[in-house]
C-alpha atoms as a PDB file:
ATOM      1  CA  UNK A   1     -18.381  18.662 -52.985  1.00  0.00           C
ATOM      2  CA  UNK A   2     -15.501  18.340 -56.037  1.00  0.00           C
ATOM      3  CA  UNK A   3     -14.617  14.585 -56.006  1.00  0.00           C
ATOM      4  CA  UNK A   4     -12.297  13.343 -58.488  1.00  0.00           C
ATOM      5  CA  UNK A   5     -12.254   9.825 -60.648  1.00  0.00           C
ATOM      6  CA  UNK A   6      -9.501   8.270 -61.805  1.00  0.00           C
ATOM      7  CA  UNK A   7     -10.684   5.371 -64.142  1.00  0.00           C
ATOM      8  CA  UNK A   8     -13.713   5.875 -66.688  1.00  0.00           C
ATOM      9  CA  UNK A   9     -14.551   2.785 -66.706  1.00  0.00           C
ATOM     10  CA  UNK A  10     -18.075   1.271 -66.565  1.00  0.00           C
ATOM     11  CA  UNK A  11     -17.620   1.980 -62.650  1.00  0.00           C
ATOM     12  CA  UNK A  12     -16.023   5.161 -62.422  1.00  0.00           C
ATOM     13  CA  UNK A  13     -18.905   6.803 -65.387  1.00  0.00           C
ATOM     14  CA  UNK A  14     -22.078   5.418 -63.227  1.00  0.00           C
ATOM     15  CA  UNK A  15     -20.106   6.686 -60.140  1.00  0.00           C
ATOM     16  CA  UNK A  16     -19.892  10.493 -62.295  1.00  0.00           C
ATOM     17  CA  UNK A  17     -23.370  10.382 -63.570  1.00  0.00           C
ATOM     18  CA  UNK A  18     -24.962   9.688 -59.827  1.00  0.00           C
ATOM     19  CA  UNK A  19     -22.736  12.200 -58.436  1.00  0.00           C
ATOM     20  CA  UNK A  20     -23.596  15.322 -61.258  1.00  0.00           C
ATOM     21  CA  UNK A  21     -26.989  13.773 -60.800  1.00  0.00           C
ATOM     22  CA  UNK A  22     -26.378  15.253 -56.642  1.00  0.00           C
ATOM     23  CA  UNK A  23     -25.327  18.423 -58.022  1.00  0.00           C
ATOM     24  CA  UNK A  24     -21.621  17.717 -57.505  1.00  0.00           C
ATOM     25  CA  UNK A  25     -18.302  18.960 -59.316  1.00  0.00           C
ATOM     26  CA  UNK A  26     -17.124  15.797 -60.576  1.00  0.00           C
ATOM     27  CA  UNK A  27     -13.938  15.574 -63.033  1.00  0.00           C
ATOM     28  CA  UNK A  28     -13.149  12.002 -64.856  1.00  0.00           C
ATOM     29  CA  UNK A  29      -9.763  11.032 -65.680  1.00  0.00           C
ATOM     30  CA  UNK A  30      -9.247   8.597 -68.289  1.00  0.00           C
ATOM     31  CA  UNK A  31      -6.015   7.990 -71.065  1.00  0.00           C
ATOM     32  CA  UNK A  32      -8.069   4.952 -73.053  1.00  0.00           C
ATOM     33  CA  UNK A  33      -8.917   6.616 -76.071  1.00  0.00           C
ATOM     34  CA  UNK A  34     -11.910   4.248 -77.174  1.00  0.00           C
ATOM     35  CA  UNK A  35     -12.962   4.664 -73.282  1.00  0.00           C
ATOM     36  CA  UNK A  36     -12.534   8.834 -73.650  1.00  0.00           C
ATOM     37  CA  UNK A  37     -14.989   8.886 -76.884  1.00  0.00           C
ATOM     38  CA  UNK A  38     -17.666   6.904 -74.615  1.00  0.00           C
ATOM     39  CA  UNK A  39     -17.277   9.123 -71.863  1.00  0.00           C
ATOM     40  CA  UNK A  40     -17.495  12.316 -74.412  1.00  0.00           C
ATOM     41  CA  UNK A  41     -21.139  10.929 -74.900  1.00  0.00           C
ATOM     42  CA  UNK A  42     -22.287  10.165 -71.561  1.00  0.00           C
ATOM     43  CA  UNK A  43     -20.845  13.515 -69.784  1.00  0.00           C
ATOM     44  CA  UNK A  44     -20.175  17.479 -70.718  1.00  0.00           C
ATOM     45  CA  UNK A  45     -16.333  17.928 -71.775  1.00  0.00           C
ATOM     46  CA  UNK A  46     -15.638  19.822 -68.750  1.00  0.00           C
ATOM     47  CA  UNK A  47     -16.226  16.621 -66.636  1.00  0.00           C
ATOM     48  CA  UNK A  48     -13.619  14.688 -68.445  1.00  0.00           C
ATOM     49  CA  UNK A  49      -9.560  15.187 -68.164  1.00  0.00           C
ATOM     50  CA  UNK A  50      -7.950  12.959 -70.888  1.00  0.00           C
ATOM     51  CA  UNK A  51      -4.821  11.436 -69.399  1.00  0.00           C
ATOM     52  CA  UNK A  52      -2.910   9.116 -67.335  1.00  0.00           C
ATOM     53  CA  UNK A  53      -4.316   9.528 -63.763  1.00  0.00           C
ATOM     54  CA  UNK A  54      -1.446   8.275 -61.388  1.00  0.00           C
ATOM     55  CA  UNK A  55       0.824  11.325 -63.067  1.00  0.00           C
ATOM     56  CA  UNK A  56       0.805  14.210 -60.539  1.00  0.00           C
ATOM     57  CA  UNK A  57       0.126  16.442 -63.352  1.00  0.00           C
ATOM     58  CA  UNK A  58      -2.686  15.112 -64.673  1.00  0.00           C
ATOM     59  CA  UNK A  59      -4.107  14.888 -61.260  1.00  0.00           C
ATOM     60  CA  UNK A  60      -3.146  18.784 -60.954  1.00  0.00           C
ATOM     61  CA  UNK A  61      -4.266  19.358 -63.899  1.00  0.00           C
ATOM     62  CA  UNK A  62      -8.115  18.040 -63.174  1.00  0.00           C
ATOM     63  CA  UNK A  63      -7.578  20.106 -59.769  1.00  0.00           C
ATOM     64  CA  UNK A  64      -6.509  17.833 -56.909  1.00  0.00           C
ATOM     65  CA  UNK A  65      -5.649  20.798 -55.306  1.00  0.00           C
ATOM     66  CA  UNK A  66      -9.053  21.334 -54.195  1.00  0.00           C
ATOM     67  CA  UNK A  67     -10.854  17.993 -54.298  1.00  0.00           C
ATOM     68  CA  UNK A  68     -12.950  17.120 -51.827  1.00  0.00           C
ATOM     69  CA  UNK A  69     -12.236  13.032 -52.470  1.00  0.00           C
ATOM     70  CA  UNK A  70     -10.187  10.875 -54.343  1.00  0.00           C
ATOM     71  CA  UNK A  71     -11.935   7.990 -56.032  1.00  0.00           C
ATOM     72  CA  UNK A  72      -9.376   5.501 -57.866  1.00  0.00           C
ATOM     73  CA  UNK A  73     -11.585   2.719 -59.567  1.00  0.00           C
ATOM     74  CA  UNK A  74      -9.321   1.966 -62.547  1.00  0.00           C
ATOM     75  CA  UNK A  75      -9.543  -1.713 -63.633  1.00  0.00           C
ATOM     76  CA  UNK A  76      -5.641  -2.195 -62.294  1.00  0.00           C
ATOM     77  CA  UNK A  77      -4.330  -2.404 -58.460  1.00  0.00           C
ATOM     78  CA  UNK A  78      -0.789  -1.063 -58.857  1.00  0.00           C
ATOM     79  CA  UNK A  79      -2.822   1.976 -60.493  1.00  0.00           C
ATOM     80  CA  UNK A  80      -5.077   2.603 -57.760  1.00  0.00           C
ATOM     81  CA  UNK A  81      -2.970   2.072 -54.917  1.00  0.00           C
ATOM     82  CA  UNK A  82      -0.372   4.801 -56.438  1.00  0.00           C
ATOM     83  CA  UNK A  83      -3.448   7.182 -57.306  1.00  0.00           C
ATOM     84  CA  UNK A  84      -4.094   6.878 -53.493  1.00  0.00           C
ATOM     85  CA  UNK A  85      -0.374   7.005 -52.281  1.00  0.00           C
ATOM     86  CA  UNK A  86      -0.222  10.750 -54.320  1.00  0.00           C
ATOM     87  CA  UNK A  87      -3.906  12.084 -53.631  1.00  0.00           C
ATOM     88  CA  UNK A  88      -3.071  11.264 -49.575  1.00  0.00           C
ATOM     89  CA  UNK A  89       0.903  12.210 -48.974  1.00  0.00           C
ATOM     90  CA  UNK A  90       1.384  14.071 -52.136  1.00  0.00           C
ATOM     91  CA  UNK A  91      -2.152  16.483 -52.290  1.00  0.00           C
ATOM     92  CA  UNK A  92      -3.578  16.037 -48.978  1.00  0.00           C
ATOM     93  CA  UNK A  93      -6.892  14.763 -50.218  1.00  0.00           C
ATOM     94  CA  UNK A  94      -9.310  14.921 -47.351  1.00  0.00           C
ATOM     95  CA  UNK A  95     -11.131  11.371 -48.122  1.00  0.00           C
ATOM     96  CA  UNK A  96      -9.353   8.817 -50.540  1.00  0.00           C
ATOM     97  CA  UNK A  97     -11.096   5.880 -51.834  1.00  0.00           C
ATOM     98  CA  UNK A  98      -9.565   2.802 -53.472  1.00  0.00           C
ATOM     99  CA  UNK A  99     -10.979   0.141 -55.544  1.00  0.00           C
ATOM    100  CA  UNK A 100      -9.767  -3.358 -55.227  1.00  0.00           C
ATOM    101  CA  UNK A 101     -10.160  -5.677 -58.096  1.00  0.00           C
ATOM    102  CA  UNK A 102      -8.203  -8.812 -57.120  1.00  0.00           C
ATOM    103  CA  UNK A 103      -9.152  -9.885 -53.585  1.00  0.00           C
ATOM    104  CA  UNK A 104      -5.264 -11.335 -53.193  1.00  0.00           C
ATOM    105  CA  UNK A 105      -4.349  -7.256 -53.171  1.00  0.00           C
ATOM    106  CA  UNK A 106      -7.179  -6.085 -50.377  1.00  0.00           C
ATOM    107  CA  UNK A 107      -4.276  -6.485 -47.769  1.00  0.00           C
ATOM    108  CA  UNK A 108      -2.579  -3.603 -49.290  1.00  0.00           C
ATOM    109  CA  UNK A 109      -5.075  -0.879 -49.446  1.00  0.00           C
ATOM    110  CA  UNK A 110      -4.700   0.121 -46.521  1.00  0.00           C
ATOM    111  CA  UNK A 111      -3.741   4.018 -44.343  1.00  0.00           C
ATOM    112  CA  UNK A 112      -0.179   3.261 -45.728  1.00  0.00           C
ATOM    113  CA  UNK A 113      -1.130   3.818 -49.060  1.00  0.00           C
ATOM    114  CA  UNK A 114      -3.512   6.627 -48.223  1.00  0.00           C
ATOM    115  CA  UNK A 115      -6.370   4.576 -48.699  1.00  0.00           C
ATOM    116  CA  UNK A 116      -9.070   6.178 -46.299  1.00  0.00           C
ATOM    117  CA  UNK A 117     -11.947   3.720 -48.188  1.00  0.00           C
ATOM    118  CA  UNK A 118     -11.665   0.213 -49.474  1.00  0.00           C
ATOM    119  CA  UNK A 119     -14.504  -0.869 -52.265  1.00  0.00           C
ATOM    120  CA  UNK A 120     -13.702  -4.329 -52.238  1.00  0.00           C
ATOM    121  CA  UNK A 121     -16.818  -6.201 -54.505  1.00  0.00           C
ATOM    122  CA  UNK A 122     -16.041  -9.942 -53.299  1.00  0.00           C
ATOM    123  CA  UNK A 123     -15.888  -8.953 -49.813  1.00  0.00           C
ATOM    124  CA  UNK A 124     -19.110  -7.450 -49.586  1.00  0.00           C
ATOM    125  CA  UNK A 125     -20.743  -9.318 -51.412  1.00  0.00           C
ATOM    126  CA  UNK A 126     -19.916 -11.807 -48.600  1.00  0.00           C
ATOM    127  CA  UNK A 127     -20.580  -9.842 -45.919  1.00  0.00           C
ATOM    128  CA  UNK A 128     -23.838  -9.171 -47.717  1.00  0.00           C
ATOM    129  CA  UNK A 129     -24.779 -12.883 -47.696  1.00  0.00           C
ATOM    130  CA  UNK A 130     -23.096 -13.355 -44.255  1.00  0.00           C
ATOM    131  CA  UNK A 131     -25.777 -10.975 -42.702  1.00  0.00           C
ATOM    132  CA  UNK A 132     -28.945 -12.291 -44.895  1.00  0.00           C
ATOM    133  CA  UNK A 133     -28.181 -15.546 -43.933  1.00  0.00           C
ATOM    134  CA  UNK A 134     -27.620 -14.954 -39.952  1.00  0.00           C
ATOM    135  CA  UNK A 135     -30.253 -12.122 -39.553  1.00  0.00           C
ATOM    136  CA  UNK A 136     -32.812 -13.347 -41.377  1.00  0.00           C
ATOM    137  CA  UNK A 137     -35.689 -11.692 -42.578  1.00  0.00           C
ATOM    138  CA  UNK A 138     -33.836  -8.046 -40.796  1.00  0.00           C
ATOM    139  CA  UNK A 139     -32.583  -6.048 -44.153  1.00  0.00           C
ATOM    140  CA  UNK A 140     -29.490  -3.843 -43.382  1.00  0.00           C
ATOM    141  CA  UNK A 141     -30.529  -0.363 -45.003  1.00  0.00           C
ATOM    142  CA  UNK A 142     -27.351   1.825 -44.619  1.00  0.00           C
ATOM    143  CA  UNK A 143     -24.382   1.521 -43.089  1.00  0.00           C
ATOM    144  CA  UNK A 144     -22.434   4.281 -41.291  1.00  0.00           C
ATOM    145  CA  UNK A 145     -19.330   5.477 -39.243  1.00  0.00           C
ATOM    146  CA  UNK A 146     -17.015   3.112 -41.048  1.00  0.00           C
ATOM    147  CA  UNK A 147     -20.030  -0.179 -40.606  1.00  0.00           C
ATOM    148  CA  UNK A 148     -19.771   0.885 -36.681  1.00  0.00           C
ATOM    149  CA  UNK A 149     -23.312   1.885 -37.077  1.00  0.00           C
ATOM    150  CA  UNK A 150     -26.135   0.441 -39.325  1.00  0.00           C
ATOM    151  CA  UNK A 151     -29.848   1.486 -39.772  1.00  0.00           C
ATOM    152  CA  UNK A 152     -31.786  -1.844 -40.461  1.00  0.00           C
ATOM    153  CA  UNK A 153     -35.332  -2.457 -41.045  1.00  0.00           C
ATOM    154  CA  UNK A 154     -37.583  -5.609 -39.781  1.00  0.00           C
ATOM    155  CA  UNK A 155     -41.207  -6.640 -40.360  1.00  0.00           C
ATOM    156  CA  UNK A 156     -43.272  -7.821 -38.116  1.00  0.00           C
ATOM    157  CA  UNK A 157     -44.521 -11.271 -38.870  1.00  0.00           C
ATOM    158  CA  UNK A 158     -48.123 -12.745 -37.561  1.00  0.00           C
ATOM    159  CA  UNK A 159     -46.284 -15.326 -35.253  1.00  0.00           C
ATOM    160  CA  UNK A 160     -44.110 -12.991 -33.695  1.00  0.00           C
ATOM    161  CA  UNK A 161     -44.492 -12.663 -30.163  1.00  0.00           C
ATOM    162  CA  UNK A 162     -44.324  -8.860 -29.659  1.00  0.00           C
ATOM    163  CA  UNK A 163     -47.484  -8.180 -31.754  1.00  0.00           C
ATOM    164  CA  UNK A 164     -50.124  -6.471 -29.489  1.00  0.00           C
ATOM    165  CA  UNK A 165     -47.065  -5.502 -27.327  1.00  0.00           C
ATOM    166  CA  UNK A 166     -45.996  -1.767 -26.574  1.00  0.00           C
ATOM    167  CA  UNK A 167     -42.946  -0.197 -27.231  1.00  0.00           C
ATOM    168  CA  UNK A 168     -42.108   0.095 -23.736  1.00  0.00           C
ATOM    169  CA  UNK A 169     -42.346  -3.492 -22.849  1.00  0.00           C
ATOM    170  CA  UNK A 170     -39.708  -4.524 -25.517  1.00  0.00           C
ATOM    171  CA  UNK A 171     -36.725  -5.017 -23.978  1.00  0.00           C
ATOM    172  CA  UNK A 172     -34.475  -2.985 -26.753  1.00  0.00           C
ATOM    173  CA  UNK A 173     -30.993  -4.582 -26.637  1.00  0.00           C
ATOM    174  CA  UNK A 174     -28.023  -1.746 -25.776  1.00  0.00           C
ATOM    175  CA  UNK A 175     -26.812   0.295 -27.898  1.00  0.00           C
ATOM    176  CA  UNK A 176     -30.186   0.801 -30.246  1.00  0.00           C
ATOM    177  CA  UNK A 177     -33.209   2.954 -30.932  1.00  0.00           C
ATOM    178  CA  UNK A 178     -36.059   2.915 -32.581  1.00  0.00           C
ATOM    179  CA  UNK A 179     -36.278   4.973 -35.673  1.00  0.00           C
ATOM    180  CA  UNK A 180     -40.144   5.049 -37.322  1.00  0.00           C
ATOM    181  CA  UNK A 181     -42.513   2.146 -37.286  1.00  0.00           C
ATOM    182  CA  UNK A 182     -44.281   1.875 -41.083  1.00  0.00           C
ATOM    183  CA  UNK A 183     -47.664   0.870 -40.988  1.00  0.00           C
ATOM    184  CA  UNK A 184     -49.339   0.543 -44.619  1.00  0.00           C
ATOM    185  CA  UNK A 185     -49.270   4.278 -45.369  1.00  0.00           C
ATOM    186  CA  UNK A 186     -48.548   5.633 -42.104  1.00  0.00           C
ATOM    187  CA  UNK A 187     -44.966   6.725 -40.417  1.00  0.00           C
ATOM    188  CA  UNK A 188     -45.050   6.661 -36.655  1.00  0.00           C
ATOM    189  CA  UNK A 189     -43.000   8.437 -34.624  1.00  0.00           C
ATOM    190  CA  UNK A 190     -41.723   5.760 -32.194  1.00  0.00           C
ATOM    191  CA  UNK A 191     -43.553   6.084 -28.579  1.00  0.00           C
ATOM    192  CA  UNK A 192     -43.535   3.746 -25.611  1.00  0.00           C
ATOM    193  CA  UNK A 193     -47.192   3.378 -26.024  1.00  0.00           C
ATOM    194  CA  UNK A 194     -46.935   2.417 -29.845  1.00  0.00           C
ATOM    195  CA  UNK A 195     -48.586  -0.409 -30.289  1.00  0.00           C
ATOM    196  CA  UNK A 196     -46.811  -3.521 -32.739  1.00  0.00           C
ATOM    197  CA  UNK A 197     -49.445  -4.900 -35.526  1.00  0.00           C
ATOM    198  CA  UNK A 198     -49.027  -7.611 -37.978  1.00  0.00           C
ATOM    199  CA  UNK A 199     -47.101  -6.292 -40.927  1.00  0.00           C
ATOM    200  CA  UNK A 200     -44.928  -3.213 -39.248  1.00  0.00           C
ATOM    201  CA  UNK A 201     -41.907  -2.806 -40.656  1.00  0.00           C
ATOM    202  CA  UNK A 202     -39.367  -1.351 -37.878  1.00  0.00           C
ATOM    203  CA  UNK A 203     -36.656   1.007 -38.241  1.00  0.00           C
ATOM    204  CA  UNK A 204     -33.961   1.181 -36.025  1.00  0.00           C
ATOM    205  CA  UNK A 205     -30.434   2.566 -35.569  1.00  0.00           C
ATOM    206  CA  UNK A 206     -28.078  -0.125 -34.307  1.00  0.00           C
ATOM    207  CA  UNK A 207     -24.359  -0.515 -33.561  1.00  0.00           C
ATOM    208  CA  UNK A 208     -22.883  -3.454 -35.084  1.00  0.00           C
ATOM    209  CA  UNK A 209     -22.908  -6.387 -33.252  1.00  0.00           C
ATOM    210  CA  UNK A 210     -26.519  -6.014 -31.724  1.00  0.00           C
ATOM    211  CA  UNK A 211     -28.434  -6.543 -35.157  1.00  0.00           C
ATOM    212  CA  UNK A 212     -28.835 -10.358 -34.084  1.00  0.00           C
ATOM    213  CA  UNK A 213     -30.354  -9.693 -30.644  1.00  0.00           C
ATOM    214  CA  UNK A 214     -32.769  -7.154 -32.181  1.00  0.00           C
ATOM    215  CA  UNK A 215     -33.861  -9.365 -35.324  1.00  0.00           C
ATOM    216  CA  UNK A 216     -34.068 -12.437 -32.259  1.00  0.00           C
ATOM    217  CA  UNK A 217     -36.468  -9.998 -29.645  1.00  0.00           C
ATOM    218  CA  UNK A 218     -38.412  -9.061 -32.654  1.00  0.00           C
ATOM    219  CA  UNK A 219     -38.479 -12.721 -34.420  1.00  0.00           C
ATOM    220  CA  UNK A 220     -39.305 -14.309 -30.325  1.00  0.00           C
ATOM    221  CA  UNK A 221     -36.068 -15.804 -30.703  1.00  0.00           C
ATOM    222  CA  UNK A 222     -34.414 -14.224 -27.643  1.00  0.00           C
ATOM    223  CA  UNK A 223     -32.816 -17.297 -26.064  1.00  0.00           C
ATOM    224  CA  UNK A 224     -30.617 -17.617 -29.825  1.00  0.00           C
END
């Protein structure tokens, strides 16, 4: 995959180094000289394109003609959103990705500015504390199709009512399966004759919405 960065920031270089880390082509484009001689030490010289990254030929110049995605993470909105508006209707960039620094602006990264992904900090960060606090103890592990989809993970406590119980005598709420059951050093594949012990730790693939019922049949709180 060849993504592009605009922004060499603190964000956009850990971005780069996990990404090169993947075995990725990764180009960084940055115009803050002090910012440039940083980068210079962190990555090889052919990862970093020295200029103004909302110019279409800088971005040409990197190779937007053949990115894979668009990452704009600069420290400015108005930067990122025209980064976006010229990687989507200007270069056809399969997947574009916009950063959001002031929460006031989230309302404009949007498909009309060719914004395909949103990283908006403050509003996961809520989201994040939004789910510990109404799921309790379940831990969201990854989220996919767009947050449509989420693989969480829950661990059997001693009081819980479905220890000793089978698989098959769960009454799974709709829309989600059982992944693995970890016990100590063991991964079992999920059967309807698996047996729940004290200190399991569940995995399970779950469409949003349905992470409460789960974390409730698991936690004996099904009536919640």
């Amino acid at each position: 995959m060849f993504v592009i960065i605009v922004g060499g920031g603190k964000t956009g270089s850990y971005l780069a180094g996990l990404l090169l880390a993947e075995g990725h082509a990764v180009r960084v484009i940055e115009d803050r000289p002090a910012v440039l001689e940083r980068l210079r030490q962190e990555h090889a010289a052919e990862v970093i394109v020295a200029g103004d990254g909302s110019a279409p030929s800088v971005l040409e110049a990197a190779g937007v003609a053949t990115a894979d995605v668009l990452a704009a993470v600069t420290g400015t909105d108005e930067t990122n959103l025209v980064v976006t508006t010229l990687g989507r209707f200007e270069f056809n960039v399969p997947r574009v990705i916009g950063r959001v620094n002031n929460p006031k602006n989230a309302w404009l990264f949007t498909a009309d500015f060719g914004v395909d992904v949103v990283l908006n900090q403050a509003e996961l960060m809520a989201r994040l504390i939004q789910e510990e606090m109404s799921l309790g103890d379940m831990m969201t592990l990854l989220k996919l199709r767009r947050g449509e989809v989420a693989i969480v993970e829950e661990k059997i406590a001693p009081e819980s009512p479905v220890v000793g119980k089978t698989l098959q005598e769960l009454a799974l709420p709709e829309n989600c399966t059982l992944a693995a059951v970890l016990r100590k050093e063991e991964v079992l594949v999920p059967r309807g004759s698996t047996r729940l012990q004290v200190g399991d730790e569940v995995l399970a693939v779950v469409r949003s919405g349905f992470q409460r019922q789960l974390s409730n049949l698991l936690n004996g709180r099904v009536g919640e």
